[in-house]
Protein backbone atom coordinates (compact mmCIF):
# COMPACT_ATOMS: atom_id res chain seq x y z
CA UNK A 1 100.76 -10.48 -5.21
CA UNK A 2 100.92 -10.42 -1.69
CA UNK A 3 104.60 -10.99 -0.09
CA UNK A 4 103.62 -13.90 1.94
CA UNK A 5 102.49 -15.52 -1.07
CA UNK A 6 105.68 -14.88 -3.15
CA UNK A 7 107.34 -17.40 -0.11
CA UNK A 8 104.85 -20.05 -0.78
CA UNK A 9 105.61 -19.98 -4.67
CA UNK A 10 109.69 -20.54 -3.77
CA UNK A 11 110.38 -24.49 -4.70
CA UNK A 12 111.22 -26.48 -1.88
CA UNK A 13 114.88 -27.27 -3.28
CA UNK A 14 115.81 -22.70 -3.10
CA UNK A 15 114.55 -22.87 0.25
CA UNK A 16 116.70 -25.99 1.43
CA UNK A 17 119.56 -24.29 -1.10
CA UNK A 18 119.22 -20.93 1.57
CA UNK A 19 119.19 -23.20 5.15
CA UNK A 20 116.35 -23.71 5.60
CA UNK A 21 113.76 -26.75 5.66
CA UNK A 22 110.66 -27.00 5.24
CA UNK A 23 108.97 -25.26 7.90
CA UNK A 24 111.75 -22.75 9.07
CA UNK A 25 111.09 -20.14 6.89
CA UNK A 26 109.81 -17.79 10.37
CA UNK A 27 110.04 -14.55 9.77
CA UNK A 28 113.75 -13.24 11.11
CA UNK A 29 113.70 -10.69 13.73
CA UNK A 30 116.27 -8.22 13.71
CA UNK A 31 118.99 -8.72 16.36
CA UNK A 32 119.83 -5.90 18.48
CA UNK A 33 122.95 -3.92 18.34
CA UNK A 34 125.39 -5.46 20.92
CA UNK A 35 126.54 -3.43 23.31
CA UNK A 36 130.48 -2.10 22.32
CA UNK A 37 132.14 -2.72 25.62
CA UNK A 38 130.94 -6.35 26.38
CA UNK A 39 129.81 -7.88 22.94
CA UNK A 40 126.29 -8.80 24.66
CA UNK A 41 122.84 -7.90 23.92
CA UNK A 42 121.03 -6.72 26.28
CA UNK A 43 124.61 -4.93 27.83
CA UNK A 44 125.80 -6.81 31.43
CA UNK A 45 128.31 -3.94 31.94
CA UNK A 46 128.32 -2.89 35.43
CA UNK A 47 127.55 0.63 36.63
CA UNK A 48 129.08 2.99 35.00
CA UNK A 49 129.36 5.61 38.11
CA UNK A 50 125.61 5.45 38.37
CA UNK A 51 124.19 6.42 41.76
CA UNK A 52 121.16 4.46 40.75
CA UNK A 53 120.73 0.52 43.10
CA UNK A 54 121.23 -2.12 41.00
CA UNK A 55 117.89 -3.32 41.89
CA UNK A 56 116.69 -0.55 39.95
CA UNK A 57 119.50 -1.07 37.13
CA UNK A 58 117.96 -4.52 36.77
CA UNK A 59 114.37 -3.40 36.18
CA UNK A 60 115.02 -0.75 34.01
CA UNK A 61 116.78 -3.22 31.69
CA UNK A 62 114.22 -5.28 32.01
CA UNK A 63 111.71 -3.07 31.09
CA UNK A 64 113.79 -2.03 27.98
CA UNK A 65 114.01 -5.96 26.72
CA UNK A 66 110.34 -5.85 26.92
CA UNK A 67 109.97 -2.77 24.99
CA UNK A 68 112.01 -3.68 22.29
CA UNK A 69 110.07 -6.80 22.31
CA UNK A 70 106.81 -5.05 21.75
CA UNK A 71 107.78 -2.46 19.02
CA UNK A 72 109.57 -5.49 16.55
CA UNK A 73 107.42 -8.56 17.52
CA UNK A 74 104.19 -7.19 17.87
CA UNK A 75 102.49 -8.32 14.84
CA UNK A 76 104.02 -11.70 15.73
CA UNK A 77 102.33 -12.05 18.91
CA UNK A 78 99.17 -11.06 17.77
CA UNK A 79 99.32 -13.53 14.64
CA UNK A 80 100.29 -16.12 17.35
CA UNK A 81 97.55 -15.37 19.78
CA UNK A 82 94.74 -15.79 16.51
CA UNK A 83 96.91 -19.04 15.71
CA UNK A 84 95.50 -20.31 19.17
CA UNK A 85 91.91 -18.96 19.10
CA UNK A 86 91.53 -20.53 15.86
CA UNK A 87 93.15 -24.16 17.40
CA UNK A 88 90.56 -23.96 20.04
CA UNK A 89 87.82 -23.18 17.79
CA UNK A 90 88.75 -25.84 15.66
CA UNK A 91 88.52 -28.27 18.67
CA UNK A 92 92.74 -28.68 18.57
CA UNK A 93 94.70 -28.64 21.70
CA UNK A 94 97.08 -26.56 21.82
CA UNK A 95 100.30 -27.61 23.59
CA UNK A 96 103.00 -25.60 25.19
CA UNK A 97 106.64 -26.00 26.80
CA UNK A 98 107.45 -22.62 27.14
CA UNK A 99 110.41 -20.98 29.29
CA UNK A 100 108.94 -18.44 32.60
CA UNK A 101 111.94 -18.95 34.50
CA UNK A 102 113.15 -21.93 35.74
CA UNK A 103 109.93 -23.88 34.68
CA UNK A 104 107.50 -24.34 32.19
CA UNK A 105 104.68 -23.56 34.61
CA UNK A 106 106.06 -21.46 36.87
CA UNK A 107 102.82 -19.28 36.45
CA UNK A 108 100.56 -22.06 35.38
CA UNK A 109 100.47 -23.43 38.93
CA UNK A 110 97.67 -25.17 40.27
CA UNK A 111 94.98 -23.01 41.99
CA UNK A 112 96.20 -20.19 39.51
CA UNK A 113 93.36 -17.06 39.65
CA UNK A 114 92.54 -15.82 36.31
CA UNK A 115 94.15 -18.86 33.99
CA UNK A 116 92.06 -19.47 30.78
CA UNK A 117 92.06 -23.66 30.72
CA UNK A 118 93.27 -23.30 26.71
CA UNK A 119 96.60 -24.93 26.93
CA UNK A 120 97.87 -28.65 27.97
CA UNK A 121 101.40 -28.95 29.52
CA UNK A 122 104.00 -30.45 27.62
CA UNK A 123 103.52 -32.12 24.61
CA UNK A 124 102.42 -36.18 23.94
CA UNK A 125 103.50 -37.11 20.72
CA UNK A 126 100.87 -40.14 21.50
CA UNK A 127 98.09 -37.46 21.97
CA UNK A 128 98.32 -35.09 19.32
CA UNK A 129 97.38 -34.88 15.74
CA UNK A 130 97.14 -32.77 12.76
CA UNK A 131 95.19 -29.25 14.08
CA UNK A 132 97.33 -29.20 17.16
CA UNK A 133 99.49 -26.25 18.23
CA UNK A 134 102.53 -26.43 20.00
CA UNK A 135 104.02 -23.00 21.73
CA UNK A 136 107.48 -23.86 22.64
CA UNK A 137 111.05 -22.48 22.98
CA UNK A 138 112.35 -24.83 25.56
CA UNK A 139 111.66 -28.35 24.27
CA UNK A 140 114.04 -31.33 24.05
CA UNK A 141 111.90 -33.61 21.23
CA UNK A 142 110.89 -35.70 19.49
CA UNK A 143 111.35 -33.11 16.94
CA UNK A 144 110.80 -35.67 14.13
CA UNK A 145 107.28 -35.50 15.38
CA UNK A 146 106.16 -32.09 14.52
CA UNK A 147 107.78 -32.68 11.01
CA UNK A 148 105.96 -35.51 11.13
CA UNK A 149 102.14 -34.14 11.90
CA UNK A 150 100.23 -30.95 10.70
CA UNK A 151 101.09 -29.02 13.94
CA UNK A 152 101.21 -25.65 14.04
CA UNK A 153 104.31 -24.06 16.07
CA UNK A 154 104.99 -21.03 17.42
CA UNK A 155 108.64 -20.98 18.37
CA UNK A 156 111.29 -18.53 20.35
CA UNK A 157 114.71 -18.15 22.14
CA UNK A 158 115.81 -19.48 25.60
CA UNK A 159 118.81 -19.37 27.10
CA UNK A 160 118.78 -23.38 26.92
CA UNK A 161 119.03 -23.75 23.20
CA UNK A 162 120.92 -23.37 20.24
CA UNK A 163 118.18 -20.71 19.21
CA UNK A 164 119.43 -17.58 21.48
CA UNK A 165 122.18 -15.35 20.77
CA UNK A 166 125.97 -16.78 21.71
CA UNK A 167 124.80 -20.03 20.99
CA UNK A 168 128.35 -21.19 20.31
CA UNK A 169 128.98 -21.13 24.27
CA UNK A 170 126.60 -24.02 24.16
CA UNK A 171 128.48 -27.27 25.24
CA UNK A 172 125.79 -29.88 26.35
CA UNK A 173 124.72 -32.34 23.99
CA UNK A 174 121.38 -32.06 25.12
CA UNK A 175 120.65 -28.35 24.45
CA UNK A 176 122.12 -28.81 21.35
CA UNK A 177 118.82 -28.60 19.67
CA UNK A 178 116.89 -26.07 17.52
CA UNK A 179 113.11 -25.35 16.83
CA UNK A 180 113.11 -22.56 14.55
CA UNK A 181 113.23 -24.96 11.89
CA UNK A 182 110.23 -26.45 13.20
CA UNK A 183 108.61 -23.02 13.62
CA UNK A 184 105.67 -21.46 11.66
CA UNK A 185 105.57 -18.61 14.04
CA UNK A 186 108.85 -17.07 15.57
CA UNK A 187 108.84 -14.90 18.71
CA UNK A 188 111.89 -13.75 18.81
CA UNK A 189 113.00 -12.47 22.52
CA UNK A 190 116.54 -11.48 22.10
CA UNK A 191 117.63 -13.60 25.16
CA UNK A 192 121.15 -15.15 24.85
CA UNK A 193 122.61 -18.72 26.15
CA UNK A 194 124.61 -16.62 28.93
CA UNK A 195 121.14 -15.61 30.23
CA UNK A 196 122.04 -12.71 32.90
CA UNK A 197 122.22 -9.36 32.51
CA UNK A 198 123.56 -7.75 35.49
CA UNK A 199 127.85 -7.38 36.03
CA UNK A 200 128.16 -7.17 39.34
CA UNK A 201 131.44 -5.21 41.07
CA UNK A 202 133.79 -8.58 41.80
CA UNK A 203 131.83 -11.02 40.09
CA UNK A 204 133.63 -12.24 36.97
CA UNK A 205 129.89 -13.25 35.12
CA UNK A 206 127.03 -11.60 35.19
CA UNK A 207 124.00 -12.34 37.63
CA UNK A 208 120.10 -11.84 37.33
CA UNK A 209 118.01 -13.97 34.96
CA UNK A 210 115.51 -12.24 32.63
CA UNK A 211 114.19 -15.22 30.78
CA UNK A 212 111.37 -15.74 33.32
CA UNK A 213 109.80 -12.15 33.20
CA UNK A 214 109.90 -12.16 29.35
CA UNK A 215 108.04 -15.33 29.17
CA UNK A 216 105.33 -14.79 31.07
CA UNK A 217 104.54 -10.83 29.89
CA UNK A 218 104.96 -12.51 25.94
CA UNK A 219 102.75 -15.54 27.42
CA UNK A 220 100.16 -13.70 28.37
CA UNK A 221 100.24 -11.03 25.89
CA UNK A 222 99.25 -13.78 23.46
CA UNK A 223 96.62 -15.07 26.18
CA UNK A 224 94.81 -11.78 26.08
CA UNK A 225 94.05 -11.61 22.34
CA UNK A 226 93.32 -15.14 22.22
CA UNK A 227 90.43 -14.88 24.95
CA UNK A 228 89.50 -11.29 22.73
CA UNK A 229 89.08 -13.66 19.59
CA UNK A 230 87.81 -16.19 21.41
CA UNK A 231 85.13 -13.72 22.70
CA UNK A 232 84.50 -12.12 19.72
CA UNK A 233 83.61 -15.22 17.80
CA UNK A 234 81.25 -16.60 20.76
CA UNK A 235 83.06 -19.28 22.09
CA UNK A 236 83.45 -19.42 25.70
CA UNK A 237 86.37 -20.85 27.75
CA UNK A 238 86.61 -21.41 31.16
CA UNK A 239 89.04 -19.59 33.07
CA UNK A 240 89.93 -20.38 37.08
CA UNK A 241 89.41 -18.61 40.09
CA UNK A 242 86.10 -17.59 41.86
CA UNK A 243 86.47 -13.85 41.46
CA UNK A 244 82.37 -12.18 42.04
CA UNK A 245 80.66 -11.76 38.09
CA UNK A 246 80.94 -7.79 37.31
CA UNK A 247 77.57 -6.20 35.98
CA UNK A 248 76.57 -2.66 35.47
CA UNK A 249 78.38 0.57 33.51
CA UNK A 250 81.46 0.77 35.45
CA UNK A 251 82.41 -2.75 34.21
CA UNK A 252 85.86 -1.75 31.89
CA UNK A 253 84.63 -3.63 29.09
CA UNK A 254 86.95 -3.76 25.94
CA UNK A 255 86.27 -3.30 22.49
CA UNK A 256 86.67 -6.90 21.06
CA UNK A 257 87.61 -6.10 17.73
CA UNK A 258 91.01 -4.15 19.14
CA UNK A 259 94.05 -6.02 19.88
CA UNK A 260 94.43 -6.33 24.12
CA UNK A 261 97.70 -7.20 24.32
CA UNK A 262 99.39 -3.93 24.71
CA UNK A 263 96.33 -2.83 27.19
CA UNK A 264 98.27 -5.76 29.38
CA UNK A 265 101.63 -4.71 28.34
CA UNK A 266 101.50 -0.65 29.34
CA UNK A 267 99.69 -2.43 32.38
CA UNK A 268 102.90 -4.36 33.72
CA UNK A 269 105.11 -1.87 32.53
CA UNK A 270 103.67 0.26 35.04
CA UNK A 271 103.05 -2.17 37.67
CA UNK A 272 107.12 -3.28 37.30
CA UNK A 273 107.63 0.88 37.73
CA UNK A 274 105.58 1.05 40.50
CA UNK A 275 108.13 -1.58 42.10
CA UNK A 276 110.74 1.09 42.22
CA UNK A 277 108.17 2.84 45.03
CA UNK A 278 109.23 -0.49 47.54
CA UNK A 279 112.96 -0.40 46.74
CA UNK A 280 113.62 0.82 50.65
CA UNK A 281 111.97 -2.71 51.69
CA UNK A 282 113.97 -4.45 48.40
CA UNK A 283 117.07 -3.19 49.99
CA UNK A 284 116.18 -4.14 53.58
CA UNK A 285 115.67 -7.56 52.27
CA UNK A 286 118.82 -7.67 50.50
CA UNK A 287 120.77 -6.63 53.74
CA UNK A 288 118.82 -9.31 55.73
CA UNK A 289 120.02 -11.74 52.78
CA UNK A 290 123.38 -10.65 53.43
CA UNK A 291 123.14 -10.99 57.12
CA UNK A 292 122.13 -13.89 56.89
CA UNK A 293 125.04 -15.65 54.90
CA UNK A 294 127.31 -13.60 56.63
CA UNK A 295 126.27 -15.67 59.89
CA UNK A 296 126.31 -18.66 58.59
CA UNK A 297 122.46 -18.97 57.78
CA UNK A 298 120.44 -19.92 54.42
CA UNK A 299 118.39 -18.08 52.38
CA UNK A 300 115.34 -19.46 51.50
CA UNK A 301 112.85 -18.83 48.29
CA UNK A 302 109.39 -20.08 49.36
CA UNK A 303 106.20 -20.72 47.06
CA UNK A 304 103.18 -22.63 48.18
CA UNK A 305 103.81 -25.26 45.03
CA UNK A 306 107.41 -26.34 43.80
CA UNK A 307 107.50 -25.07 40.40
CA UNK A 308 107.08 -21.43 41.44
CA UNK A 309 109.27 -19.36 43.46
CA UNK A 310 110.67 -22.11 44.99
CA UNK A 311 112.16 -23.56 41.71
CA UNK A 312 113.86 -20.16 40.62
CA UNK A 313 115.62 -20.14 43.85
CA UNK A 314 117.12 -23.04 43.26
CA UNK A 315 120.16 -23.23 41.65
CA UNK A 316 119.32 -21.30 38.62
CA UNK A 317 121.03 -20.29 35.93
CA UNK A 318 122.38 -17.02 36.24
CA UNK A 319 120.93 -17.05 39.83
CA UNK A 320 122.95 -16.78 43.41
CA UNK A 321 124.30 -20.30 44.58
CA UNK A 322 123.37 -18.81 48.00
CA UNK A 323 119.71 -19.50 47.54
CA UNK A 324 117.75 -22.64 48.04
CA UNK A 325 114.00 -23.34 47.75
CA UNK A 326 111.47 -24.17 49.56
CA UNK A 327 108.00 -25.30 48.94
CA UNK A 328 105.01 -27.25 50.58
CA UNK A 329 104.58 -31.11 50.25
CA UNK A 330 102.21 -33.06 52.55
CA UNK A 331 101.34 -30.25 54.91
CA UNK A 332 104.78 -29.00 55.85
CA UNK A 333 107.61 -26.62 54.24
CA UNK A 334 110.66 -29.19 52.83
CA UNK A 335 113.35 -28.23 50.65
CA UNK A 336 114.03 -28.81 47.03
CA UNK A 337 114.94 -32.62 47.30
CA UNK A 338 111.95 -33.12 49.63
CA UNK A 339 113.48 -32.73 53.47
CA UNK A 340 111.65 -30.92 56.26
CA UNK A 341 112.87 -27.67 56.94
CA UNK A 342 113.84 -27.13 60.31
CA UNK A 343 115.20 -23.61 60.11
CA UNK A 344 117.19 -21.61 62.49
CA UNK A 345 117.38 -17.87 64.05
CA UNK A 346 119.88 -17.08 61.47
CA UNK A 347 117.91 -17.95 57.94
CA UNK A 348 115.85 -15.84 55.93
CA UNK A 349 112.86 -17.23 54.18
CA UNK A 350 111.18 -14.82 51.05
CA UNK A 351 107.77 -16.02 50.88
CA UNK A 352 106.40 -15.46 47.61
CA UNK A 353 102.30 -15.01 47.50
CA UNK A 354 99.81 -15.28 44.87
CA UNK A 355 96.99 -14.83 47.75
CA UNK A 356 97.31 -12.65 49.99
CA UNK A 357 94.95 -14.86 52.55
CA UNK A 358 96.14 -18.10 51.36
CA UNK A 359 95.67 -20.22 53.99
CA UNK A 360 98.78 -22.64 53.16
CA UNK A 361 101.23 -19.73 53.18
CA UNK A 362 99.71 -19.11 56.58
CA UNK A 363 100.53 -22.24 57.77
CA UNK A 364 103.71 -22.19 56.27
CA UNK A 365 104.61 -19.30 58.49
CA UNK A 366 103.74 -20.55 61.10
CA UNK A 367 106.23 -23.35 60.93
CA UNK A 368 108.90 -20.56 59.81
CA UNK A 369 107.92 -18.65 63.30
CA UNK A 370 108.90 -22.11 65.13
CA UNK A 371 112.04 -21.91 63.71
CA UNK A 372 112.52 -18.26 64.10
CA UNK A 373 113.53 -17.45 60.88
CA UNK A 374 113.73 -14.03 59.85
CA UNK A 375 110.85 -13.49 57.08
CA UNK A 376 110.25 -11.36 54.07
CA UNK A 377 107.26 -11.60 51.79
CA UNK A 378 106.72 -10.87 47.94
CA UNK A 379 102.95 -10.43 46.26
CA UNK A 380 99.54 -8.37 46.07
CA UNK A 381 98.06 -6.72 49.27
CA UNK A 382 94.38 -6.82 48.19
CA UNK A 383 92.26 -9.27 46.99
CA UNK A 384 88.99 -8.02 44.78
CA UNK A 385 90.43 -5.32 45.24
CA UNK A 386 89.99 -5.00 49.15
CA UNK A 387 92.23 -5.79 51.54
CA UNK A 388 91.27 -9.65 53.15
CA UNK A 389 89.22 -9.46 56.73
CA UNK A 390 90.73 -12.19 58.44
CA UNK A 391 94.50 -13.28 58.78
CA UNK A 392 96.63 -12.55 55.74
CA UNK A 393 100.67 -12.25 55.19
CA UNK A 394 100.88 -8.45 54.31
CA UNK A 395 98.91 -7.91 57.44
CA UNK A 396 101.00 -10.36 59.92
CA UNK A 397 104.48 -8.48 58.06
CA UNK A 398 103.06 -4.71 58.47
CA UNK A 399 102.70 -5.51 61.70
CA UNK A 400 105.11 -7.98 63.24
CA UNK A 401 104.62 -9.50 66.15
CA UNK A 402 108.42 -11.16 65.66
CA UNK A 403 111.55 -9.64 64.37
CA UNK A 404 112.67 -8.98 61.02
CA UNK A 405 109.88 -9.10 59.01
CA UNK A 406 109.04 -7.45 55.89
CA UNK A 407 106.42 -7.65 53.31
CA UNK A 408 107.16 -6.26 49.50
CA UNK A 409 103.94 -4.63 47.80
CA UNK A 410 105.10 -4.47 44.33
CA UNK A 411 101.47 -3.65 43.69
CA UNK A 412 100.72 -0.67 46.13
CA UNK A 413 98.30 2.03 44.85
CA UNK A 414 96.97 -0.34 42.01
CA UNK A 415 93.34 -0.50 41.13
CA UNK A 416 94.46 -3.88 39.76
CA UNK A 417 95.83 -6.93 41.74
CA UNK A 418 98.75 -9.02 40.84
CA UNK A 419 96.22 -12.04 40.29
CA UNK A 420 94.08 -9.92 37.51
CA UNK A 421 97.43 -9.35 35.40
CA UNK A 422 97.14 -12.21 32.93
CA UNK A 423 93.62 -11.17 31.52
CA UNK A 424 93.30 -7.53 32.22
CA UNK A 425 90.31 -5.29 31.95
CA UNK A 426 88.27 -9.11 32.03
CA UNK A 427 84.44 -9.20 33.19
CA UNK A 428 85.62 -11.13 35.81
CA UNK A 429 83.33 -14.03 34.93
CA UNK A 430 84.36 -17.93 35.37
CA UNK A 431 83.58 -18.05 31.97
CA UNK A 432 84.18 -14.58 30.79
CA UNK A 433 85.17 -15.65 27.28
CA UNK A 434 81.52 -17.09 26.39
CA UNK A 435 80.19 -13.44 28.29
CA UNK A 436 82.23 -10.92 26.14
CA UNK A 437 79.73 -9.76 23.32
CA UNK A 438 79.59 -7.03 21.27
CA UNK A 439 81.46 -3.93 20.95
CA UNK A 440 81.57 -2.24 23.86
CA UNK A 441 84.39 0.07 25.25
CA UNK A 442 86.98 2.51 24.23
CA UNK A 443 88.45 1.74 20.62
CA UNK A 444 92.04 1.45 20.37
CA UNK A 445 93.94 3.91 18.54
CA UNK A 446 97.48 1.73 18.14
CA UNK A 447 95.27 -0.79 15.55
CA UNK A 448 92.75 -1.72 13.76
CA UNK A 449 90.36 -4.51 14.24
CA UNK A 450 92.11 -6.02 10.68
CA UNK A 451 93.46 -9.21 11.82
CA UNK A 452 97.36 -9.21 11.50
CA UNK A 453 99.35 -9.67 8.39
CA UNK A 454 100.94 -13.11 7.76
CA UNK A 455 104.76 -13.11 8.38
CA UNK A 456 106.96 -14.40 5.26
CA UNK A 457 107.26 -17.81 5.64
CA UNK A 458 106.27 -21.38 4.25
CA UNK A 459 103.46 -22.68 6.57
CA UNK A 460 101.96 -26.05 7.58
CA UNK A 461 98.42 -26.67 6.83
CA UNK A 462 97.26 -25.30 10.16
CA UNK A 463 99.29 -21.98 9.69
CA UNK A 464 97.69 -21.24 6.46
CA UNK A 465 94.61 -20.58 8.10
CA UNK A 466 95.19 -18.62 11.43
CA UNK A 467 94.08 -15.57 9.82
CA UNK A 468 93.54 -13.51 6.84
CA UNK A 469 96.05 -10.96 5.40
């Protein structure tokens, strides 16, 4: 008898006896040692007499969270990501509130390159019904709702809810709440309520959110082996952006019966290395922060749309209280609560890009030239993988024709661009899913093409049939 069905045989009344309800038997991750000197997991110790930038501290912390994510939750993931090709096969919807920063879709925005349309923000408890999924760690209720309906959940930690390590330094009523009792699927992240990692010399609590980063990679981990299945099975999906169609042998086609998700994952583990190659600029930018402050300016975080960059500038938890943002609103750059930004010789704006030609960040700095604001810039240089002809923002910042500006390339000396990340090694297609047949590329040696085992738990209806053991 297989484990998973031992769990299902347990009466109702032993679970309840243990803690748990009916649906919150998700499998328990493993928590991670803390660290000896400050109790936390991951450690927010400062330096210890490193000669390494803290820029480069942060990342390689980062990096570690999402490796230790990826060797315990991996099965997880890949359950979850056949839990949401079989919801759209099935004609569900699947639903999701789930944290990437300081927003839900903070890389869901509109105009978003390479974004399968599978999920439907937030969640209606008008709209859905039994066959629904709902991927959520962030999520305020009705909770009686998915006790309520046959909806499948796949659940996690943020820093926002009772579910995250040091949970007892909650004190709001309204994060008060839980959905791992809720949960048929748990992805657990190892975030904790205090949220930063980074101890700073002088500052009495750590700095430097992680929350963000770990949602999206986990987010679109998932994403790429639900477009595989998807693929596999002949349904197609459409996915955004108006990339060319790729044809011919040197088209990196992938083996659809091998998990894709850690393809993706060694991808922006690399890609996040690769950063450390721009860490002169990072630094530049850091003293023009400082500058900045220093003389009485502001420090700006600009995105084209509000729930981007502009939103984890602004006052975020864990973040600076020196940062504000900025995004675009009826054709000109206004701040958070919606006022025109002037600007002023002694503010620095960091202009983060999806597009390196967009033509609304080119507007937009435009306007920051009239004020004379000192300007930095974050995202990819090339675009199908070429550099664009016209104007474009890594261009105007590699060669300034006004002081103080800089452009990051986190992706220099990538035959990817930031925009292909969330469905690597992709035909490209609008609707790639429906074009992915056969069995064509390299096989992968981590797996096999079993689907994944079914984590211990009692499941709703929907769970029981994700995928076969």
């Amino acid at each position: 008898m297989k484990r998973r069905d031992m769990i299902r045989m347990l009466p109702v009344s032993a679970l309840a006896a243990a803690g748990f309800g009916e649906r919150s038997f998700a499998k328990a991750a493993k928590t991670m040692d803390a660290c000896p000197k400050c109790g936390q997991q991951p450690c927010v110790c400062g330096p210890d007499n490193s000669s390494e930038a803290l820029s480069a501290q942060y990342l390689h912390k980062v990096t570690d969270m999402l490796k230790k994510i990826r060797a315990t939750q991996s099965e997880n993931l890949l359950e979850a990501a056949y839990a949401i090709a079989r919801t759209v096969e099935k004609k569900g919807t699947c639903w999701y509130s789930w944290d990437m920063g300081h927003s839900t879709i903070m890389d869901l925005v509109p105009g978003r390159n390479a974004l399968p349309e599978i999920f439907t923000p937030g969640y209606d408890s008008g709209k859905s019904k039994d066959g629904d999924l709902f991927l959520a760690n962030i999520w305020g209720g009705p909770h009686e709702d998915l006790a309520k309906k046959d909806i499948l959940v796949i659940g996690g930690p943020a820093p926002w809810g009772m579910d995250a390590q040091l949970s007892e330094l909650i004190v709001r009523d309204s994060a008060k709440v839980r959905l791992r009792p809720y949960s048929d699927i748990w992805i657990e992240t190892y975030v904790s309520t205090v949220g930063a990692i980074m101890k700073l010399p002088g500052m009495p609590a750590p700095t430097d959110p992680v929350s963000g980063i770990i949602g999206m990679v986990t987010f679109w981990m998932m994403m790429a082996d639900a477009c595989r299945i998807l693929a596999r099975d002949g349904h197609s999906v459409p996915v955004r952006g108006d990339e060319p169609s790729l044809s011919g042998t040197a088209v990196p086609w992938v083996n659809l019966n091998a998990p894709l998700m850690d393809d993706y994952f060694d991808t922006v583990i690399k890609q996040m290395e690769m950063i450390l190659a721009e860490l002169g600029n990072i630094q530049a930018i850091a003293k023009m922060a400082a500058d900045s402050v220093l003389s009485g300016g502001k420090v700006y975080g600009y995105s084209r749309h509000q729930m981007a960059l502009c939103v984890e500038a602004q006052t975020r938890r864990g973040g600076l209280a020196l940062t504000r943002g900025v995004y675009v609103k009826d054709g000109a750059v206004v701040d958070y609560p919606g006022k025109v930004v002037e600007g002023s010789p002694n503010d620095l704006v960091i202009m983060g890009a999806y597009r390196p030609d967009d033509p609304v960040d080119l507007e937009s700095l435009k306007q920051f030239r009239k004020g004379k604001m000192k300007v930095a810039s974050i995202g990819p240089m090339t675009r199908n993988i070429k550099e664009p002809d016209g104007r474009s923002l890594p261009r105007e910042n590699r060669y300034p024709c006004w002081p103080h500006v800089r452009h990051l390339r986190p992706f220099r000396g990538s035959r990817f661009r930031a925009e292909d990340l969330p469905d690597l090694r992709r035909t490209g297609q609008s609707d790639m899913v429906g074009d992915l047949h056969g069995n064509r590329g390299r096989d992968h040696q981590a797996h096999t093409a079993t689907p994944p085992v079914s984590i211990s738990r009692r499941r709703s209806k929907a769970a029981q049939n994700t995928c076969t053991a």
